[in-house]
N, C-alpha and C. Protein backbone atom coordinates (compact mmCIF):
# COMPACT_ATOMS: atom_id res chain seq x y z
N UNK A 1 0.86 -1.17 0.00
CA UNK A 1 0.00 0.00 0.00
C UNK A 1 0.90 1.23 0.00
N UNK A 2 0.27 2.35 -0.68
CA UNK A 2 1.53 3.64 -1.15
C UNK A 2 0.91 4.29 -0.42
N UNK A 3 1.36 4.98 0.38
CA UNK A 3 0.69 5.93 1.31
C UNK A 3 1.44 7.11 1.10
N UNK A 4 1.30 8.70 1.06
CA UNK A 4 1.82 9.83 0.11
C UNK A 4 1.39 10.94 1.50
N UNK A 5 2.25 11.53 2.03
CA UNK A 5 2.11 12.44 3.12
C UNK A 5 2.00 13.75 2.48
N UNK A 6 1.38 14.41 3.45
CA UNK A 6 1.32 15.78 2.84
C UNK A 6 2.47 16.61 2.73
N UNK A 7 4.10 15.89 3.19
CA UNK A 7 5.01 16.56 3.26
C UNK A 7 6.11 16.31 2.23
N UNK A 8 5.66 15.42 1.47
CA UNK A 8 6.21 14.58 0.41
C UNK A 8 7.03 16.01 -0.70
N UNK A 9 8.22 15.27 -1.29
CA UNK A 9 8.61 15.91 -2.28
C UNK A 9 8.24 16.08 -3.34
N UNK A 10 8.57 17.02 -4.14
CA UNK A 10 7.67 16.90 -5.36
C UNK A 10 8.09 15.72 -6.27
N UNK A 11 9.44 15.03 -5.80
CA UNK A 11 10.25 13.58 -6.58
C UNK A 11 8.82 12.86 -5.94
N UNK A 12 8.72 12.40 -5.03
CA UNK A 12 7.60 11.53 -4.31
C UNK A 12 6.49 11.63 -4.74
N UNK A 13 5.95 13.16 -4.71
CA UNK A 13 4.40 12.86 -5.68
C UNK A 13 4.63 12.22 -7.17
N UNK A 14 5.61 13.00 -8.01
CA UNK A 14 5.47 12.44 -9.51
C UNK A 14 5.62 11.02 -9.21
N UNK A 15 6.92 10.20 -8.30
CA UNK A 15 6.35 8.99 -8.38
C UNK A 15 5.13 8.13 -8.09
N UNK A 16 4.48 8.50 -7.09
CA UNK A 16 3.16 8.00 -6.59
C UNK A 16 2.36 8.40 -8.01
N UNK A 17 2.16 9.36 -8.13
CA UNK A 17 1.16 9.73 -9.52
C UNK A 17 1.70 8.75 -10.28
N UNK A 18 2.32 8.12 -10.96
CA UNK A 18 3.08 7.11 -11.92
C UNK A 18 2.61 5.81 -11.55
N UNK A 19 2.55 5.49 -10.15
CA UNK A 19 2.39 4.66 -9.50
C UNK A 19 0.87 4.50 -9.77
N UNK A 20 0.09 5.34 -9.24
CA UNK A 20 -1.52 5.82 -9.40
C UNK A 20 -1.35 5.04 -10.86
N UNK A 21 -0.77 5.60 -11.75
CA UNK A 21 -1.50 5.61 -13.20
C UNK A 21 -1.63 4.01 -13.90
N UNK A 22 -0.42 3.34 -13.02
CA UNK A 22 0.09 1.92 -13.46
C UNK A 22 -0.99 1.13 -12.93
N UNK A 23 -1.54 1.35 -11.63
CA UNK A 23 -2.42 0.86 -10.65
C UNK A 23 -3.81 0.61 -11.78
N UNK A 24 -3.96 2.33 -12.03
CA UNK A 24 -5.34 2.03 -12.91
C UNK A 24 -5.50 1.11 -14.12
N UNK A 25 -4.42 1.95 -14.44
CA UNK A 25 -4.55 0.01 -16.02
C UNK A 25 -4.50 -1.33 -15.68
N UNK A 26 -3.87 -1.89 -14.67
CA UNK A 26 -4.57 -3.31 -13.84
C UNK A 26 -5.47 -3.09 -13.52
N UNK A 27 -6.31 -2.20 -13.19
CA UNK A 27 -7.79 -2.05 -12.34
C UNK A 27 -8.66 -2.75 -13.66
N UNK A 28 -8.11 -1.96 -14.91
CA UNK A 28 -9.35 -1.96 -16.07
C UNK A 28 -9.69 -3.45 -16.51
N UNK A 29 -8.64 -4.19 -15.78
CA UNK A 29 -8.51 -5.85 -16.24
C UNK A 29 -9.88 -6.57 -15.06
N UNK A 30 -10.09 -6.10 -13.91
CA UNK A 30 -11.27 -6.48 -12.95
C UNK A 30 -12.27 -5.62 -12.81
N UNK A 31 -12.41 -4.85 -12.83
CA UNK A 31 -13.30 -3.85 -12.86
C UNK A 31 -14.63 -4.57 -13.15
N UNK A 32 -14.91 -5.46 -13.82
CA UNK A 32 -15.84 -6.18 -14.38
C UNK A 32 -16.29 -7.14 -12.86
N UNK A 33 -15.92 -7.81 -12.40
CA UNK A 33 -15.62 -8.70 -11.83
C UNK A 33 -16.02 -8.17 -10.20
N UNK A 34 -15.41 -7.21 -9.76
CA UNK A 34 -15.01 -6.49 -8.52
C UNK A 34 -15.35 -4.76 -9.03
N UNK A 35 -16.70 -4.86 -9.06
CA UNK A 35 -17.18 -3.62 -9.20
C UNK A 35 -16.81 -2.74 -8.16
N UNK A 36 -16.11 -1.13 -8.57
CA UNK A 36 -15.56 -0.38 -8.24
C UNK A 36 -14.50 -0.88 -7.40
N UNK A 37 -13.69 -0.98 -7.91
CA UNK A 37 -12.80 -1.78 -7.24
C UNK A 37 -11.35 -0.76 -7.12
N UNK A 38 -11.54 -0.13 -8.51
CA UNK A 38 -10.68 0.95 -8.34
C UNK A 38 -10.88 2.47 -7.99
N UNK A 39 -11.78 2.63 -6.72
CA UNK A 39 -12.74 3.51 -6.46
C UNK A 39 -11.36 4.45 -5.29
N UNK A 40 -11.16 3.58 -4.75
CA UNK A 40 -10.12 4.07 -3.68
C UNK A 40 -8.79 4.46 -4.20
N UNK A 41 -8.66 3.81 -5.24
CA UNK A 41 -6.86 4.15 -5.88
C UNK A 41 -7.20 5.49 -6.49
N UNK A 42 -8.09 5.76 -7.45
CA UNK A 42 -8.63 6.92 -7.79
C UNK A 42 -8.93 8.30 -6.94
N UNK A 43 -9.03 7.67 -5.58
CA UNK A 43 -9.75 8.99 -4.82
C UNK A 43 -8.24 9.70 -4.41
N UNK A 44 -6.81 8.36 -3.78
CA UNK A 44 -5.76 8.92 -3.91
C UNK A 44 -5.40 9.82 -4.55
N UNK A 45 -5.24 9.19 -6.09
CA UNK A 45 -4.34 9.98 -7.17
C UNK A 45 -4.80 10.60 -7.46
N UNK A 46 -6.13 10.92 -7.52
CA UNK A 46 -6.70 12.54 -7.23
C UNK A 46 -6.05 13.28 -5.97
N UNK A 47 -5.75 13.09 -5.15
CA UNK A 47 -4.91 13.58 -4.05
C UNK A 47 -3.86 14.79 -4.19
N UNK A 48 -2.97 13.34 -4.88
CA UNK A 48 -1.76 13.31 -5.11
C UNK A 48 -1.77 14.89 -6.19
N UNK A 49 -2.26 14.78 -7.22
CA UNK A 49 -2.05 15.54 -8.24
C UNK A 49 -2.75 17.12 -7.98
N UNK A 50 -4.11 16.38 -7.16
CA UNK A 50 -3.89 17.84 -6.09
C UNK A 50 -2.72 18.78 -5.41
N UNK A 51 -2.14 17.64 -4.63
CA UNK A 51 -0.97 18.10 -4.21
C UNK A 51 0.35 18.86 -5.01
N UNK A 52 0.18 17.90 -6.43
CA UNK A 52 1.28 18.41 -7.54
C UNK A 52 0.92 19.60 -8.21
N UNK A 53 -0.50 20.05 -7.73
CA UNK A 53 -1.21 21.45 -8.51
C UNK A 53 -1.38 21.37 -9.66
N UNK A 54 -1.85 20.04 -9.61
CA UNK A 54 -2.50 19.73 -11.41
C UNK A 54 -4.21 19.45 -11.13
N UNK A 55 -4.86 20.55 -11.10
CA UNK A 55 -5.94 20.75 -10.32
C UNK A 55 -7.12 20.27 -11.23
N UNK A 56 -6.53 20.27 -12.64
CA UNK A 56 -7.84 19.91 -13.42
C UNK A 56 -7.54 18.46 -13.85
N UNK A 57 -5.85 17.96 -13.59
CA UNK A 57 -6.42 16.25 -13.67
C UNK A 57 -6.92 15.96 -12.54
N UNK A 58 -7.01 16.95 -11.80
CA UNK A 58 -7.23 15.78 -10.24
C UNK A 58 -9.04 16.19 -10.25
N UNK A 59 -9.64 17.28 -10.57
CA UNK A 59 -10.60 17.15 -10.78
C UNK A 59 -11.36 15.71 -11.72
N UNK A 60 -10.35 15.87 -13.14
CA UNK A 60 -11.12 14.47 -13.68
C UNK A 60 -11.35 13.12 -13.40
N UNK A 61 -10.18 12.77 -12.39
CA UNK A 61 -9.57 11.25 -11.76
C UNK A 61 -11.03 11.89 -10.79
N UNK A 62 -11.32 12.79 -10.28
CA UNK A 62 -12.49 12.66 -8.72
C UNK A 62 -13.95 12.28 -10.10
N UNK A 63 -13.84 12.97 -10.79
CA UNK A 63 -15.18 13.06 -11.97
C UNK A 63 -15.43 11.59 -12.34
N UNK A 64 -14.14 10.90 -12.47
CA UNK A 64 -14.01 9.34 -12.91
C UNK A 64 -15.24 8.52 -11.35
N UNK A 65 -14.66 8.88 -10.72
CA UNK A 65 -15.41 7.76 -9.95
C UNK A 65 -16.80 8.37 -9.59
N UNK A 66 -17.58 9.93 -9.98
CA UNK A 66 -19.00 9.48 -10.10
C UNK A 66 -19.05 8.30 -11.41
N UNK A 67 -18.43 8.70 -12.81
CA UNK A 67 -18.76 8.53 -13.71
C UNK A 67 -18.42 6.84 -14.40
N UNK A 68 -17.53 6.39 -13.92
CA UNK A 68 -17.07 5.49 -14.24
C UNK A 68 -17.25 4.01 -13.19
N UNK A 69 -16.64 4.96 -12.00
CA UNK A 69 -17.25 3.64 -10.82
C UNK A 69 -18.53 3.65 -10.14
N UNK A 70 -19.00 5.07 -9.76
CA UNK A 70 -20.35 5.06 -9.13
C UNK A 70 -21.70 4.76 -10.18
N UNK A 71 -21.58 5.55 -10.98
CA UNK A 71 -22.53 5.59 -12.10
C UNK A 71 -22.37 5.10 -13.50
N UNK A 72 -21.92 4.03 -13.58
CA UNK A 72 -21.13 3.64 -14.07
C UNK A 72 -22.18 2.06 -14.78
N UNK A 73 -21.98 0.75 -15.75
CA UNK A 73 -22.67 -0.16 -15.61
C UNK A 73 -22.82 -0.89 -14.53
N UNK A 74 -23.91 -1.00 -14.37
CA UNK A 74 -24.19 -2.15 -13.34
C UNK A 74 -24.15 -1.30 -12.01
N UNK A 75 -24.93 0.00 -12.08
CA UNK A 75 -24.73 0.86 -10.91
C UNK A 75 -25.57 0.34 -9.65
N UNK A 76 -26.75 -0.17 -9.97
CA UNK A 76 -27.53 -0.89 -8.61
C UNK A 76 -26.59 -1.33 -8.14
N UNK A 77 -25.96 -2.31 -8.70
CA UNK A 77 -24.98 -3.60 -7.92
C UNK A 77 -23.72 -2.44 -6.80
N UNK A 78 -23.00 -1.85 -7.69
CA UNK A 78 -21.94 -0.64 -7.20
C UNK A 78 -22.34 0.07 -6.03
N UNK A 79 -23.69 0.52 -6.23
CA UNK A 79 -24.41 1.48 -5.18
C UNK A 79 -24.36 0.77 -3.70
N UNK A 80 -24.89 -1.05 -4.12
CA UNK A 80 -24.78 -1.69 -2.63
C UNK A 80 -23.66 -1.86 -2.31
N UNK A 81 -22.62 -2.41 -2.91
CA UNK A 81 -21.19 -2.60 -2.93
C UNK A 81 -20.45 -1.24 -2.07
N UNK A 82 -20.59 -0.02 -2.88
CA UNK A 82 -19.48 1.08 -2.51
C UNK A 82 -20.49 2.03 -1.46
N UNK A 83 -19.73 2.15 -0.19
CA UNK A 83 -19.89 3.19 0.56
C UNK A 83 -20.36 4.37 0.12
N UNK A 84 -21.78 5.03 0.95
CA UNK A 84 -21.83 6.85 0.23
C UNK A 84 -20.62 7.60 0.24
N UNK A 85 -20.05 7.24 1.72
CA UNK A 85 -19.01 8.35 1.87
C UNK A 85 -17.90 8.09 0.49
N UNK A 86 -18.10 7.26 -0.05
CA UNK A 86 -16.58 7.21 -0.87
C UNK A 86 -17.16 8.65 -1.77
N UNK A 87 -18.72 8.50 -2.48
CA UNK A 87 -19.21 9.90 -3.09
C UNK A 87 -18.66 11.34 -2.77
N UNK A 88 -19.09 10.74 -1.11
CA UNK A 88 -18.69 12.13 -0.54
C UNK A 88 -17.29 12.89 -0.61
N UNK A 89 -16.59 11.86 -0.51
CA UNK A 89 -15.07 11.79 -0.40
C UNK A 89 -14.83 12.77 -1.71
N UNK A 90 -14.84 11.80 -2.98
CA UNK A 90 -15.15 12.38 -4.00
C UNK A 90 -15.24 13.78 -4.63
N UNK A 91 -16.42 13.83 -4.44
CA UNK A 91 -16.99 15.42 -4.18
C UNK A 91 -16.62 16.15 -3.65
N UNK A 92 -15.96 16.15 -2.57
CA UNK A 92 -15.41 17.25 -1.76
C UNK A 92 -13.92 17.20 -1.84
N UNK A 93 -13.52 16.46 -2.72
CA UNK A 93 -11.70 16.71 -3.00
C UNK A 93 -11.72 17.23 -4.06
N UNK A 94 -12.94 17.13 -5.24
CA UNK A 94 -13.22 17.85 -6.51
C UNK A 94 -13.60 18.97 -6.22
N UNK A 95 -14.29 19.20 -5.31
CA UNK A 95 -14.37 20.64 -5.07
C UNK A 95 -13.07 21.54 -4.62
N UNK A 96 -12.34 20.68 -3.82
CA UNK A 96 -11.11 21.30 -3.29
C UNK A 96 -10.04 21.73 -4.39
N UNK A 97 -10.10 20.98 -5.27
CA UNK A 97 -8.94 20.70 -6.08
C UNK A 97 -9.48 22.02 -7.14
């Protein structure tokens, strides 16, 4: 597990973001399988790129998981599966960012 402090270098975020990005293309291989599964790696590397002041990818990576994991196919199933707060989470780092 990559865990990314708020005191991190800017060497440390670009790697974690890299890290983030590698993460998601294995996600796209289960995703099917283990609905929203990459709901949490996403809410990170939205974080992260917050942190790197790349404010409008980190907006889209937060946009991804209404759009892709929450609302997404097979959203009944997702809805019981994934926590509100992960929404919330979501939403309010997109707003931040």
């Amino acid at each position: 597990e990559l865990t990314v402090q708020e005191q991190s270098s800017a060497a440390d975020l670009q790697r974690a973001s890299l890290l983030f990005q590698q993460a998601l293309r294995y996600y796209k291989d289960v995703e099917d399988q283990v609905p929203g599964a990459s709901a949490l790696c996403r809410l990170e590397y939205g974080r992260v790129l917050t942190q790197l002041n790349q404010a409008q990818r980190a907006i889209d990576v937060f946009a991804e998981i209404e759009q892709r994991v929450w609302d997404g196919q097979d959203n009944a199933l997702k809805r019981r599966e994934l926590p509100p707060s992960l929404m919330v989470d979501a939403l309010t780092n997109k707003a931040d960012a």
